[in-house]
Every structure is written in C-alpha cells, then in structure tokens.
C-alpha atoms as a PDB file:
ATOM      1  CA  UNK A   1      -2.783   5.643  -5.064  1.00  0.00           C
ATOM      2  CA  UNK A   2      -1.769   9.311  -4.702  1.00  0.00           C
ATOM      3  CA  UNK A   3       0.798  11.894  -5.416  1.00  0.00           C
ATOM      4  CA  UNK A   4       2.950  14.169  -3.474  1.00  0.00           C
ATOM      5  CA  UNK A   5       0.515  17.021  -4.092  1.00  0.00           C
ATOM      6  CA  UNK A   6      -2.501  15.353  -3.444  1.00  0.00           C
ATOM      7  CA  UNK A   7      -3.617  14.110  -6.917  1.00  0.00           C
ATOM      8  CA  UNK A   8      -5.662  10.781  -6.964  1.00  0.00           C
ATOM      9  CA  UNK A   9      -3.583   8.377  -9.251  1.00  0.00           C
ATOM     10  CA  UNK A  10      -5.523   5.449  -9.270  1.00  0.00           C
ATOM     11  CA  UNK A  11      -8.117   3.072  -7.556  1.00  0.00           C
ATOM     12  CA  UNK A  12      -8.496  -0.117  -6.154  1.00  0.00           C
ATOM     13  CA  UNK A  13     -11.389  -1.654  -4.534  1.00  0.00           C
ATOM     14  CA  UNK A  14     -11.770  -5.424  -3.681  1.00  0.00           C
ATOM     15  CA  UNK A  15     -13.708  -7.347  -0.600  1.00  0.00           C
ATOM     16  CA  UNK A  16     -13.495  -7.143   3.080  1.00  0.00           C
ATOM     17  CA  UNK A  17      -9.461  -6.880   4.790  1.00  0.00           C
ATOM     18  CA  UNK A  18     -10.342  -7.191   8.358  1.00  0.00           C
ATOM     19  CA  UNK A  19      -8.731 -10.763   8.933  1.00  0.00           C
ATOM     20  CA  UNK A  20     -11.228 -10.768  12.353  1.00  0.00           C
ATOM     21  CA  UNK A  21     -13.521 -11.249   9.617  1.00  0.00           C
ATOM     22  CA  UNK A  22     -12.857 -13.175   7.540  1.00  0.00           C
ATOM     23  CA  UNK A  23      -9.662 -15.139   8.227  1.00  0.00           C
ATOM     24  CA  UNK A  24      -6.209 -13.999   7.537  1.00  0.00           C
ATOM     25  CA  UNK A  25      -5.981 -15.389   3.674  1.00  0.00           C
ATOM     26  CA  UNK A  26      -9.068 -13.559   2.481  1.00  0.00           C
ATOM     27  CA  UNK A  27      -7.817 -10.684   3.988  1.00  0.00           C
ATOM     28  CA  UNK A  28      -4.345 -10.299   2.859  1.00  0.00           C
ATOM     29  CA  UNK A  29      -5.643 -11.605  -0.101  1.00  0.00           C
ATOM     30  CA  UNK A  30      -7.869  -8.662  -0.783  1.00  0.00           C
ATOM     31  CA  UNK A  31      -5.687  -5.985   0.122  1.00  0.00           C
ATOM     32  CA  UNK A  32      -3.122  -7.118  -2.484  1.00  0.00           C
ATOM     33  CA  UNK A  33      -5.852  -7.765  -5.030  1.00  0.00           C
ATOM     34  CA  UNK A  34      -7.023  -3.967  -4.221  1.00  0.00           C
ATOM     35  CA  UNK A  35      -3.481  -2.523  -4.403  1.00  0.00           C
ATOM     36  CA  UNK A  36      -3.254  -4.384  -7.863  1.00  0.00           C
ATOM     37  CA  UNK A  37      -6.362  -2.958  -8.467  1.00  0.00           C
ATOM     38  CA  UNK A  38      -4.872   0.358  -7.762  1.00  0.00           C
ATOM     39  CA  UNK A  39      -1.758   0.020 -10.144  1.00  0.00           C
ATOM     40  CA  UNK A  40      -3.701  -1.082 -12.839  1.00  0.00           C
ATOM     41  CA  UNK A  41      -5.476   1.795 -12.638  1.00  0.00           C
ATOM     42  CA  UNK A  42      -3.062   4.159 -12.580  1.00  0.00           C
ATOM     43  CA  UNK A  43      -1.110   2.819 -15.393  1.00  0.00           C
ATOM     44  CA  UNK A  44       1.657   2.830 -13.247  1.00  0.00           C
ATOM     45  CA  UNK A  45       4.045  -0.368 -12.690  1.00  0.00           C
ATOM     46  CA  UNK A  46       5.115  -0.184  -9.388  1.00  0.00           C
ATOM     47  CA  UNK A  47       4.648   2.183  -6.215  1.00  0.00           C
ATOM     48  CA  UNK A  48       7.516   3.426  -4.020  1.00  0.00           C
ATOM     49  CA  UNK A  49       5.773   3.292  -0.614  1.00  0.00           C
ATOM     50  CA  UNK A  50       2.596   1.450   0.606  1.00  0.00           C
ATOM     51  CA  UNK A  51       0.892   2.512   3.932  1.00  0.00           C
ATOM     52  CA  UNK A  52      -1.962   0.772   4.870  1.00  0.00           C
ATOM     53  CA  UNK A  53      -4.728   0.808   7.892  1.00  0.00           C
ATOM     54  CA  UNK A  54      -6.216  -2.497   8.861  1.00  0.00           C
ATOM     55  CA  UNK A  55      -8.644  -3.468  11.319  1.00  0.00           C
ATOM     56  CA  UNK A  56      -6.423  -6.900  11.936  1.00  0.00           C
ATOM     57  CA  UNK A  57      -3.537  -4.370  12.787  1.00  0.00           C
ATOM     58  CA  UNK A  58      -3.534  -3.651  16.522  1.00  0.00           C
ATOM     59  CA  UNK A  59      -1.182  -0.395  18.074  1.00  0.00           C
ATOM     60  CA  UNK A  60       1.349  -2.437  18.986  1.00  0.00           C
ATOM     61  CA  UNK A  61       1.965  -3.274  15.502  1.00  0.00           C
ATOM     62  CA  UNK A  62       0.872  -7.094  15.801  1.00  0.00           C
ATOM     63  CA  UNK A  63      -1.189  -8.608  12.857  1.00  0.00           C
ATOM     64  CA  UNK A  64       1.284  -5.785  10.708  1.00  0.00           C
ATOM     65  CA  UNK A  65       3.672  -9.025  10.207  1.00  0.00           C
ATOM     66  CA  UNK A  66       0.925 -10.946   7.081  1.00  0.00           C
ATOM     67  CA  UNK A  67      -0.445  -7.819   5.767  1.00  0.00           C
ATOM     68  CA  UNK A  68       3.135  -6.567   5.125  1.00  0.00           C
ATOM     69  CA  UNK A  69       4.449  -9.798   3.271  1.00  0.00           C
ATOM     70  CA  UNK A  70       1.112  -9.887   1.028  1.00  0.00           C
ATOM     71  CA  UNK A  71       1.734  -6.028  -0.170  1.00  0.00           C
ATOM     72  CA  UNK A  72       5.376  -6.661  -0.899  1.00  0.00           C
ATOM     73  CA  UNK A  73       4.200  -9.680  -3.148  1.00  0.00           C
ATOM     74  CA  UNK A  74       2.826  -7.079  -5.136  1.00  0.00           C
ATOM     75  CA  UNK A  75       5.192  -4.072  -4.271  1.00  0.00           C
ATOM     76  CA  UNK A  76       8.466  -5.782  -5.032  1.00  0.00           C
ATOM     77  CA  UNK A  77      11.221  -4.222  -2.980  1.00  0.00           C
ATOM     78  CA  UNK A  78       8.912  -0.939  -2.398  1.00  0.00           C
ATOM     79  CA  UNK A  79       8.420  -0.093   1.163  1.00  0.00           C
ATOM     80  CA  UNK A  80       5.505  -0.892   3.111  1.00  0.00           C
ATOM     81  CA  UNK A  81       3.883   0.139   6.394  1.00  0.00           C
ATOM     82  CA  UNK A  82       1.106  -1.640   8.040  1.00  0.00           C
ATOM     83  CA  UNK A  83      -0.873   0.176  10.800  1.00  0.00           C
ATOM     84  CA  UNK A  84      -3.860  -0.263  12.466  1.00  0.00           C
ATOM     85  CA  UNK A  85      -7.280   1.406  11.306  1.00  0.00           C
ATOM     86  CA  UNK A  86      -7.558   3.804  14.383  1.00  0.00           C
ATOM     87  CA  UNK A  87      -4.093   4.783  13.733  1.00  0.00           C
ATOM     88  CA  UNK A  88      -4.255   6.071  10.047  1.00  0.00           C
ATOM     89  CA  UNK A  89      -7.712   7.719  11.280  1.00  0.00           C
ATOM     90  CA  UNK A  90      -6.211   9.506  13.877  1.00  0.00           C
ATOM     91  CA  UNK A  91      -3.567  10.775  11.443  1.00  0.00           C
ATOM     92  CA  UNK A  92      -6.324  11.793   8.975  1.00  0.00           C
ATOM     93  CA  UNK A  93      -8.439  13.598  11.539  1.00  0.00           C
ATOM     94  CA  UNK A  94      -5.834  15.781  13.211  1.00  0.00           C
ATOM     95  CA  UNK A  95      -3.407  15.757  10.672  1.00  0.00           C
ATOM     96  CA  UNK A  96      -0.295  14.020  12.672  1.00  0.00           C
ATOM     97  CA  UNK A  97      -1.322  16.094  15.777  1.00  0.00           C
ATOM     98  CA  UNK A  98      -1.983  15.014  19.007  1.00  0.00           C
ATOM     99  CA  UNK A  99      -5.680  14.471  20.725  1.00  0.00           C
ATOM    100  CA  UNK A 100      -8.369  11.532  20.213  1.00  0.00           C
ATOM    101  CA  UNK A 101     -10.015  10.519  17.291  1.00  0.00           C
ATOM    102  CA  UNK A 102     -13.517   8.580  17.518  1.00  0.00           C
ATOM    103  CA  UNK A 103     -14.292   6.277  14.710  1.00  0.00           C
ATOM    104  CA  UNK A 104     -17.848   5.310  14.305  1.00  0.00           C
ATOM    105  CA  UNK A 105     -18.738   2.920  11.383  1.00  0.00           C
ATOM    106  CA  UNK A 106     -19.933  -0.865  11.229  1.00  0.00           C
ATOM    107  CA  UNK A 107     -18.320  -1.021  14.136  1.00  0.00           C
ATOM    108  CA  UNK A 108     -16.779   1.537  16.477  1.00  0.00           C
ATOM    109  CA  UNK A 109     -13.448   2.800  18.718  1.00  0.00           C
ATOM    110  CA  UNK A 110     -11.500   5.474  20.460  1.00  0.00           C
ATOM    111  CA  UNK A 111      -7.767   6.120  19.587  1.00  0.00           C
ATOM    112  CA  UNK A 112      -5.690   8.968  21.093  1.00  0.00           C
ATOM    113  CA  UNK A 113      -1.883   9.811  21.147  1.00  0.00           C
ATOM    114  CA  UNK A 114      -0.052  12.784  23.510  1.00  0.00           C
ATOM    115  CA  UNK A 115       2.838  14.439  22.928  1.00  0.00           C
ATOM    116  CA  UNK A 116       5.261  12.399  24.015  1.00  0.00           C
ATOM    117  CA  UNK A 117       4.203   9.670  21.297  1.00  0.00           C
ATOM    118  CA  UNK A 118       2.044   7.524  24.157  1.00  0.00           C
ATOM    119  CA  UNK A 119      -1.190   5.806  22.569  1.00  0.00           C
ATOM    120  CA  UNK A 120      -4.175   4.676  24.118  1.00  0.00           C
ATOM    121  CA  UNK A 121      -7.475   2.685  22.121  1.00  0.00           C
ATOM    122  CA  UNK A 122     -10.906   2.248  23.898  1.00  0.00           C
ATOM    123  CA  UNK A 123     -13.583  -0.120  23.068  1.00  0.00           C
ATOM    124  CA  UNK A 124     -12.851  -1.634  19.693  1.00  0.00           C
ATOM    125  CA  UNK A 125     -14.261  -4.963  21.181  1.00  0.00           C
ATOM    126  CA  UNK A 126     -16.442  -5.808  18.481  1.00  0.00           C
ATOM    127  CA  UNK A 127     -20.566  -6.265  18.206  1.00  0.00           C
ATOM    128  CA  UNK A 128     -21.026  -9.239  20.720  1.00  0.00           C
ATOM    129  CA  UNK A 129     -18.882  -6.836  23.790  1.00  0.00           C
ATOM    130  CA  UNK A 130     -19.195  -3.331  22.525  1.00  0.00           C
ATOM    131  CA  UNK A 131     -19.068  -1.262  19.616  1.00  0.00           C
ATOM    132  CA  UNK A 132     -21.016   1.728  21.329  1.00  0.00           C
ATOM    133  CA  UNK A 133     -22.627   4.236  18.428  1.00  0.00           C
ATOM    134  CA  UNK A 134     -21.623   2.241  15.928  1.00  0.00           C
ATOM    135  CA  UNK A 135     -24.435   1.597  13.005  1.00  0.00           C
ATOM    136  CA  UNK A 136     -24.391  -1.957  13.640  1.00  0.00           C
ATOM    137  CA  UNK A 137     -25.519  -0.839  17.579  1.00  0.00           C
ATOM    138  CA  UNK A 138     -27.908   1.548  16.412  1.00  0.00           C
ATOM    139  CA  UNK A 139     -29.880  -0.861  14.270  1.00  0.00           C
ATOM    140  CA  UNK A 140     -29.821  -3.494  17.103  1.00  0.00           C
ATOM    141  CA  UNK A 141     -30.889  -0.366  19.451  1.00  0.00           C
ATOM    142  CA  UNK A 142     -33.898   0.357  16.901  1.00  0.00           C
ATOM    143  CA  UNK A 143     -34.958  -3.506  16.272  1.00  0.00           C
ATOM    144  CA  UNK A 144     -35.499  -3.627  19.867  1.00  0.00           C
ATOM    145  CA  UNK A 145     -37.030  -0.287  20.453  1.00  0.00           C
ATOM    146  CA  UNK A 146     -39.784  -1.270  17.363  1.00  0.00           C
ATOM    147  CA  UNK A 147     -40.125  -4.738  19.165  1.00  0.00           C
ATOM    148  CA  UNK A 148     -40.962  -3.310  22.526  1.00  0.00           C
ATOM    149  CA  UNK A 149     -43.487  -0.738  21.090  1.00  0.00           C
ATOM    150  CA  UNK A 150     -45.279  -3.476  19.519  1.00  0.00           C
ATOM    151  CA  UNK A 151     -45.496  -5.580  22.660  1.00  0.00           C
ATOM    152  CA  UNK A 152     -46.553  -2.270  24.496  1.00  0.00           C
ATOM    153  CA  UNK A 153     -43.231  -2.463  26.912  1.00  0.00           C
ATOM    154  CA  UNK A 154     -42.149   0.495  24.948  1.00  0.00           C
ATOM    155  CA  UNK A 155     -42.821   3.946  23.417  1.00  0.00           C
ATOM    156  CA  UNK A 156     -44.552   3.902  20.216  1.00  0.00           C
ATOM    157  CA  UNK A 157     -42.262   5.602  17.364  1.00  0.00           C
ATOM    158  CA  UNK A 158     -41.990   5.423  13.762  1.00  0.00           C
ATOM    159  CA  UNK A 159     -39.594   3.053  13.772  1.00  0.00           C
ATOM    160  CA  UNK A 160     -41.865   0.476  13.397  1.00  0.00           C
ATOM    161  CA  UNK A 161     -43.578   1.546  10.295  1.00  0.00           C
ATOM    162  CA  UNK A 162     -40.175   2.125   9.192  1.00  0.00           C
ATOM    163  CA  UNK A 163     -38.563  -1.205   9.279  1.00  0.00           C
ATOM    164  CA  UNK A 164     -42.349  -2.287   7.660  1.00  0.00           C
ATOM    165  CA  UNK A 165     -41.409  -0.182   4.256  1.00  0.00           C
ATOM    166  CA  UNK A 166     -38.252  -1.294   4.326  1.00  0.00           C
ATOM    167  CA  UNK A 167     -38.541  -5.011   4.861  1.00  0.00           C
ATOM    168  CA  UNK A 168     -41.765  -4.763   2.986  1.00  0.00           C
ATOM    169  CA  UNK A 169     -43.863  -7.214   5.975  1.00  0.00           C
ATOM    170  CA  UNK A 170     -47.051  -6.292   7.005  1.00  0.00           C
ATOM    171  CA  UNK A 171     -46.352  -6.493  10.717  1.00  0.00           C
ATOM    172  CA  UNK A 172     -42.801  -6.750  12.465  1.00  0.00           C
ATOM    173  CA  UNK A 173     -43.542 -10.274  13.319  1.00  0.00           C
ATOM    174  CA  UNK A 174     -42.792 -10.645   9.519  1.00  0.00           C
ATOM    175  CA  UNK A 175     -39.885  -8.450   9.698  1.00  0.00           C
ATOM    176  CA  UNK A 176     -38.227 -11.855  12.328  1.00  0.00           C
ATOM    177  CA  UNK A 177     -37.075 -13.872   9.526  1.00  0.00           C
ATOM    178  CA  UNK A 178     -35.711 -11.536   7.369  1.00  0.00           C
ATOM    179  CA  UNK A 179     -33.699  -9.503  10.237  1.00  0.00           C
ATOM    180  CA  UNK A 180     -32.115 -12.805  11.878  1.00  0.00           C
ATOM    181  CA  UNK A 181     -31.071 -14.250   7.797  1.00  0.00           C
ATOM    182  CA  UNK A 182     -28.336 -12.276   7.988  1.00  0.00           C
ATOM    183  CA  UNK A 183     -26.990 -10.751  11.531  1.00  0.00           C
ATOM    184  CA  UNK A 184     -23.483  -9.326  10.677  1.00  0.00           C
ATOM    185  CA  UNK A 185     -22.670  -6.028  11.726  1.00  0.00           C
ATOM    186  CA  UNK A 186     -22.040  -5.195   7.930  1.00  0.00           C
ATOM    187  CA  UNK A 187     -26.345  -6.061   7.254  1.00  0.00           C
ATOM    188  CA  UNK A 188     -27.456  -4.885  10.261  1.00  0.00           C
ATOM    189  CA  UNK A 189     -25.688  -1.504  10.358  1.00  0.00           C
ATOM    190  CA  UNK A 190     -27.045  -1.025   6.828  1.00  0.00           C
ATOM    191  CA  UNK A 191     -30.137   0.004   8.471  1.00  0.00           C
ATOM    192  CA  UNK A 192     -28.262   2.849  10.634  1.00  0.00           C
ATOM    193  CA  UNK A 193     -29.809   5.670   7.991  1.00  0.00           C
ATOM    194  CA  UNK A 194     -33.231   4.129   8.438  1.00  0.00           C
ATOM    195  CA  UNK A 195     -32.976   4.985  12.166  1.00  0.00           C
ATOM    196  CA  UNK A 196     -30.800   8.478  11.489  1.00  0.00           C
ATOM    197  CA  UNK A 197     -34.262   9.340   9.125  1.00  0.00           C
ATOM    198  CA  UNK A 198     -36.596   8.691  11.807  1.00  0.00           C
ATOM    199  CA  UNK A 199     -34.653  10.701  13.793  1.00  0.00           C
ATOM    200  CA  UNK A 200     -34.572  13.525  11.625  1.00  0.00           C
ATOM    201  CA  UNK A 201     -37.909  13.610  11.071  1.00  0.00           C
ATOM    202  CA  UNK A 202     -38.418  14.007  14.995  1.00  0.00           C
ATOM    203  CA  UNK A 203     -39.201  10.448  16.851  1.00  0.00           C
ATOM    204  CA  UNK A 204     -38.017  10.298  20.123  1.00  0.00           C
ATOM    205  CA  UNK A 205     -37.176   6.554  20.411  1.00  0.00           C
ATOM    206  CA  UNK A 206     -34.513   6.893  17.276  1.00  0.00           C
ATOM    207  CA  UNK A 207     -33.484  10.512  18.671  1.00  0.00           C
ATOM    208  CA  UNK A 208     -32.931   8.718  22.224  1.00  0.00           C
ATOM    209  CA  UNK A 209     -30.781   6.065  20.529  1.00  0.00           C
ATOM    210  CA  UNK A 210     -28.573   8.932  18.480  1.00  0.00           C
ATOM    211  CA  UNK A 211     -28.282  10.610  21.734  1.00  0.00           C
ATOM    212  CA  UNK A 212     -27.312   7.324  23.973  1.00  0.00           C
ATOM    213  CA  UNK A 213     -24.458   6.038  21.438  1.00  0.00           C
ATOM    214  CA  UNK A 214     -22.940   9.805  21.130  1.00  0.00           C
ATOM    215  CA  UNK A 215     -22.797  10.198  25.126  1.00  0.00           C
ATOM    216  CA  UNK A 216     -21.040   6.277  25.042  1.00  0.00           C
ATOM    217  CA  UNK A 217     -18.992   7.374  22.415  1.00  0.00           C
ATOM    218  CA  UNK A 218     -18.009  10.481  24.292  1.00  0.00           C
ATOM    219  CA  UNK A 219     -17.500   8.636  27.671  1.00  0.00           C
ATOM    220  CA  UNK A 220     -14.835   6.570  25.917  1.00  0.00           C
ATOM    221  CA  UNK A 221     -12.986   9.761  24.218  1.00  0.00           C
ATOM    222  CA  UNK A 222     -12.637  10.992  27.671  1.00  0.00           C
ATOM    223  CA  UNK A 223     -11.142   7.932  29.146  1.00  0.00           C
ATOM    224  CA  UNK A 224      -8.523   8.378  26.499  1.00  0.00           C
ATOM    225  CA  UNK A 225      -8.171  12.092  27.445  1.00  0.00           C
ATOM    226  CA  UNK A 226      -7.726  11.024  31.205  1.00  0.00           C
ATOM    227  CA  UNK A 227      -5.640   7.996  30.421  1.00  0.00           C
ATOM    228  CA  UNK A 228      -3.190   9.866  28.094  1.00  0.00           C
ATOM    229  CA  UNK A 229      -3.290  13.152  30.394  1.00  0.00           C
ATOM    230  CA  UNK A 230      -3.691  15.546  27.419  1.00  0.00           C
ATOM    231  CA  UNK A 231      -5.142  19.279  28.328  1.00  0.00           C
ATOM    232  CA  UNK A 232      -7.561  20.811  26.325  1.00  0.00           C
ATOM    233  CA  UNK A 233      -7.054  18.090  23.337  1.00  0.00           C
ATOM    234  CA  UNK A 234      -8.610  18.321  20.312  1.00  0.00           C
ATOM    235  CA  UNK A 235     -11.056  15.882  19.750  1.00  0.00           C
ATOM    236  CA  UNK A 236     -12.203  14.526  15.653  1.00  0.00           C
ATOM    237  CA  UNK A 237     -14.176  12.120  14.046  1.00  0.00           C
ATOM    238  CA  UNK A 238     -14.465   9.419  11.552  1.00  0.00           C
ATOM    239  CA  UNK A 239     -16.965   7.162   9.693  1.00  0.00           C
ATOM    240  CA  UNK A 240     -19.894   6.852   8.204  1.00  0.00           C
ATOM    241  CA  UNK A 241     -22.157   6.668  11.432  1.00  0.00           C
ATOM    242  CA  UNK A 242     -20.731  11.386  11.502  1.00  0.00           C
ATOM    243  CA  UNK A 243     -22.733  11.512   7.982  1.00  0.00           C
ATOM    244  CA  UNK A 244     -25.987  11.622  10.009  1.00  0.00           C
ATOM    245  CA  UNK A 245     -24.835  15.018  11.070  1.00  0.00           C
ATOM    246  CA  UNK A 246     -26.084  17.244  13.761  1.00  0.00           C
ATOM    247  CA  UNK A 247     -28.409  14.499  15.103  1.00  0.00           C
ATOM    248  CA  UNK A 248     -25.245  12.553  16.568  1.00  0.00           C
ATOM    249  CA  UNK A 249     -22.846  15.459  16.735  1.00  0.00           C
ATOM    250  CA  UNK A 250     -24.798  17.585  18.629  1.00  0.00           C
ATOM    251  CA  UNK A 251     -25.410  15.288  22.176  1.00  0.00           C
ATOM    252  CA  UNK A 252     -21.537  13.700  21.378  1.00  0.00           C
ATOM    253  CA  UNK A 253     -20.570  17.270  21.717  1.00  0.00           C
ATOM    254  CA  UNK A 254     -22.783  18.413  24.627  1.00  0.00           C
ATOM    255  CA  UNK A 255     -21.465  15.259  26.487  1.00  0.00           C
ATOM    256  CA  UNK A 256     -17.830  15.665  25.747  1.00  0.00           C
ATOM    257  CA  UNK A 257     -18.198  18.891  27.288  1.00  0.00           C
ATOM    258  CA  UNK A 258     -19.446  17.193  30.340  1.00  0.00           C
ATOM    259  CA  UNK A 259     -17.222  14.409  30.360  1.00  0.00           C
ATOM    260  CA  UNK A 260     -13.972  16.478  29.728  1.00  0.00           C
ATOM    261  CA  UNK A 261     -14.646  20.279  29.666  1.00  0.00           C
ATOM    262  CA  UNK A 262     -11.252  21.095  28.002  1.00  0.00           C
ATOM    263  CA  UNK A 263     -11.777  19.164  25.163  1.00  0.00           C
ATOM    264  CA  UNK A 264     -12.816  20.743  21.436  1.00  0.00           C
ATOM    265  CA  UNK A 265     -14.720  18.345  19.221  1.00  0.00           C
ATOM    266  CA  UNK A 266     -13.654  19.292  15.470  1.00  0.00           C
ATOM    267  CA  UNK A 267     -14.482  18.406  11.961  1.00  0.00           C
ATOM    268  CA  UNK A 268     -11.467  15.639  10.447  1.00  0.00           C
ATOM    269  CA  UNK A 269      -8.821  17.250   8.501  1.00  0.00           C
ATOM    270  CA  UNK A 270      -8.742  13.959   6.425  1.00  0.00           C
ATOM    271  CA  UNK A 271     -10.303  11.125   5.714  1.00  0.00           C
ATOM    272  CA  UNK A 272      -8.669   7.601   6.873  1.00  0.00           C
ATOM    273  CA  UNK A 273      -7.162   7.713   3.518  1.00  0.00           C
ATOM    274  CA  UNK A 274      -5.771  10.791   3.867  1.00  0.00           C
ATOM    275  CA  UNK A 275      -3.900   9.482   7.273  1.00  0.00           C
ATOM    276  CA  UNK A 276      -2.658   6.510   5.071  1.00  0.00           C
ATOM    277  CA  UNK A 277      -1.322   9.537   2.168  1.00  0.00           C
ATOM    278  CA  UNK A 278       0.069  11.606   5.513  1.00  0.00           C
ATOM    279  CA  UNK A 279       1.465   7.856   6.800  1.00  0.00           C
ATOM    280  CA  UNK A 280       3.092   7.544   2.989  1.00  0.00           C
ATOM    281  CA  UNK A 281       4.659  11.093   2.576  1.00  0.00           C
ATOM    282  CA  UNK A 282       6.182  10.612   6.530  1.00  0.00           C
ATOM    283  CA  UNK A 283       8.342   7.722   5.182  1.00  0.00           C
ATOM    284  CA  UNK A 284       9.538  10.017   2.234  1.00  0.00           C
ATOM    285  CA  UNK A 285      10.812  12.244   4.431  1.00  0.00           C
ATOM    286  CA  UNK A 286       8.195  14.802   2.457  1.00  0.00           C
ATOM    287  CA  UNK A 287       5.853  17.556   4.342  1.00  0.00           C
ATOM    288  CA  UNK A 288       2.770  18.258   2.237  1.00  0.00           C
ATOM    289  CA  UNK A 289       1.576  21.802   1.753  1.00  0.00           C
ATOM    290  CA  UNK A 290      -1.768  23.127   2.469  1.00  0.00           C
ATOM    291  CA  UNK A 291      -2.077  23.310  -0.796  1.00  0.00           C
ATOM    292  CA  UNK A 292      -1.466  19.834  -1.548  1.00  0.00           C
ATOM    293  CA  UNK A 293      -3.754  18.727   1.322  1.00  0.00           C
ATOM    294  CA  UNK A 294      -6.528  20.598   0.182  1.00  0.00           C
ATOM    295  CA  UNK A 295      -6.360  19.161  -2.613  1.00  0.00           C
ATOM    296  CA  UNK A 296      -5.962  15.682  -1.511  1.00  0.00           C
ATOM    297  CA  UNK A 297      -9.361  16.352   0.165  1.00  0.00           C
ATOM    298  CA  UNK A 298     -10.786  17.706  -2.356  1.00  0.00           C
ATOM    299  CA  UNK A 299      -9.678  14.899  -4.799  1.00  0.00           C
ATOM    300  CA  UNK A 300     -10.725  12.338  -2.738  1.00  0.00           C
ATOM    301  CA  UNK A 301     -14.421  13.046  -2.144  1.00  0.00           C
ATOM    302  CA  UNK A 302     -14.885  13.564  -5.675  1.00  0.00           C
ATOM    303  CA  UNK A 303     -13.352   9.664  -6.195  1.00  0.00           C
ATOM    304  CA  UNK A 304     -14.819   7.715  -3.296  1.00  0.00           C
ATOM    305  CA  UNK A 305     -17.681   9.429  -1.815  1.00  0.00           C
ATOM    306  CA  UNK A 306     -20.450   7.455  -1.574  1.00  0.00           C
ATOM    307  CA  UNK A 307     -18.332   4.456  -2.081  1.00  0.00           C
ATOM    308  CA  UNK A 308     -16.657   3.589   0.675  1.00  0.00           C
ATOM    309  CA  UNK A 309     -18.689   3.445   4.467  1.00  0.00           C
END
C-alpha cells in the first residue's frame, strides 16, 4: 500500500497469484490474503483504490473478471483495477509513456503501447514454447551446456564445476536426480545467478548463453516496435534476470541497435509496483510529482529489495 506522495504504507506478501499456476482459487486466494496482509500492516481499515498486475490477466482484460471479485471481498465498495503483469510493467518502466517494455524474470515477455493507445505483447508463451532470456531458460541453457561438455559434444566451461558446488555431487551424473526433483521454472530459474557468476567471472559457454537470450529478447522488442509502428521508441526493462547487469544489458543493447536502430534502451523509471501506484493515482484523477516519484522509488527499494524476484 502507498500514498499519494510516494510513502510505503504497508506490506503484504503471500504465495504465488499467477492462476496459470496454480489454478484460479489459489490465486485469487493469495492476492486477497496479500492485500489483507497489506492493511494489516498499515493499520489502516480499508483502501480507496486497488490496482493490481497479474500474470492470469491478459491485455484484453480477460482473467481481470476473478481477480477483481476476490479484491473487492476484501476492499468493500473500494475500487479495483485488474491488469495484466506486462501492463503495470510497462507503466512502471516508462512512466505512462509510450515504447516497449521487456520483462525478464522466471519467465519472460515483450509489451509495447503507441500513441494512439494500440498494444502489442510478444512471447509470454511460457517454459515448454518460449520464455526467451528468462532465468528459467538460462538454467535449462546451462544444464545442457555442462551436460554436453561432459560428454565431450561441447565446450568445456565452469559451469560444470559450478552446478558440482552447488548441488554438492561429485560428478554431474549425480547432479540428474536432484535437477529433474523439481523442474518448475520457479527451481530451475533459481540457478540463473549461478550461470550470471560464471559469466562474470569470464566463461564463454555462460557468456554465450547471456548473449543468446538478450539478442532473443531484443528480436521480440523489435517485433513490437515494427508491429506498433513507433519511431525511435524508448525501450525499458524489468525483472530480476536485468540484476545481472552489464553481462545481459550490454549484447540486448548492441542487438536492439541492430534489430531496430531508432530505438533507446533505458533504465525503468519504476518498478512493476510503481506502474500498479501510477495505475492507482490514474483512477484518482491525481498526477504525482517528481518529487513524489522519487520518492516512491526510493521507498520501495528500501522495503522490498531483495524480496521480491
């Protein structure tokens, strides 16, 4: 929960909302228990507004419909907006404006809007058909890269020493069984830093994977850019796959530029929970300040960083 001029009132956290993951109940279910969560914390009683950004919520506003009716169960008659997850990071990144927005986390998409208020997602089609640069894709990317340097089909990288530490096996063989007990994008892509470290630290198989998921990432900003017809957009970023820095900004960049030469890849203005603030203060009628989203920023690394992916 937050105030007009940017002041964190109060937090909620509670389990997983994305109903493609775990069934429409669970997920309603948590989002009301975390808004709860929220208003408890605040010592507030109620909440005039509630904007929120769901992965079950597509542009078109389906899947808005459930998600809606569980907030008002907690919000009373308050007023309640349910978007999708793209959309609230787009608004977050460029602050309202118009361009593309690529969100890289557990899983990954492309969302862009033009100035005559025409949207357009790419990929977003989940870990089985896509998810491109996501940190789900590049664990699977550096599994397979340490399998095929054991079995000599491959280049030899530190990858494989890597997984050994942190699986604690004496060969990757006895990595199997531990990897394939638990498969979700959520377990696997907590290996992503593993791979972003090895990168870091120079190997050329993790620096090739970096470097193939920000080009694919990049490929599908431009199809937004082409599909929307947008000139010299601004391009942003969100997620927690951008905290690995230059090693996956750097070739997303260099191919952007190749893929659409008049486009300007630029830090987010906002988290995704700044677009949902930005989404809240647009239904007031209310246009924050610099001031107040400066301090919104400011406010909200200092309670959630490090806790939310």
């Amino acid at each position: 929960m937050a105030s007009y001029d940017g002041r964190i009132l109060g937090r909620g956290v509670s389990g997983p909302g994305n109903a493609f993951a775990v069934g429409w109940n669970a997920a309603t279910a948590n989002l009301a228990d975390a808004l709860a969560r929220a208003l408890d914390d605040s010592g507030l009683r109620r909440a005039e507004i509630a904007a929120v950004g769901s992965a079950s919520v597509e542009p078109s506003g389906e899947g808005s419909r459930p998600i809606r009716a569980a907030i008002h169960r907690v919000l009373g008659r308050g007023r309640v907006k349910a978007l999708g997850d793209m959309q609230i990071a787009l608004e977050g990144a460029l602050g309202g404006g118009v361009g593309v927005v690529i969100v890289s986390g557990t899983g990954s998409v492309v969302f862009g809007r033009n100035r005559s208020g025409a949207t357009f997602k790419v990929g977003g089609w989940g870990a089985v058909m896509g998810d491109e640069g996501s940190a789900q894709w590049i664990a699977r990317q550096a599994l397979a890269g340490a399998a095929h340097a054991v079995d000599g089909t491959g280049p030899r990288t530190r990858l494989v020493p890597t997984f050994l530490r942190h699986f604690r096996a004496r060969s990757l063989h006895g990595t199997v069984g531990l990897v394939y007990r638990d498969t979700t994008p959520r377990a696997l892509g907590a290996l992503a830093p593993l791979v972003v470290g090895a990168a870091r630290e120079g190997d050329g198989v993790a620096r090739s994977i970096l470097r193939r998921g920000g080009e694919a990432l990049a490929a599908q900003a431009a199809a937004a850019i082409r599909r929307l017809r947008l000139r010299a957009p601004r391009v942003s970023y969100q997620g927690s796959v951008f905290r690995a820095g230059t090693v996956i900004l750097t070739p997303l960049r260099r191919a952007l530029q190749g893929f659409a030469p008049g486009a300007t890849l630029a830090p987010p203005l906002l988290p995704p929970l700044g677009g949902a603030w930005l989404v809240g203060l647009e239904m007031l009628h209310v246009r924050p300040t610099r001031a107040a989203i400066a301090a919104f920023r400011r406010n909200c690394h200092d309670a959630f960083e490090g806790r939310m992916g």
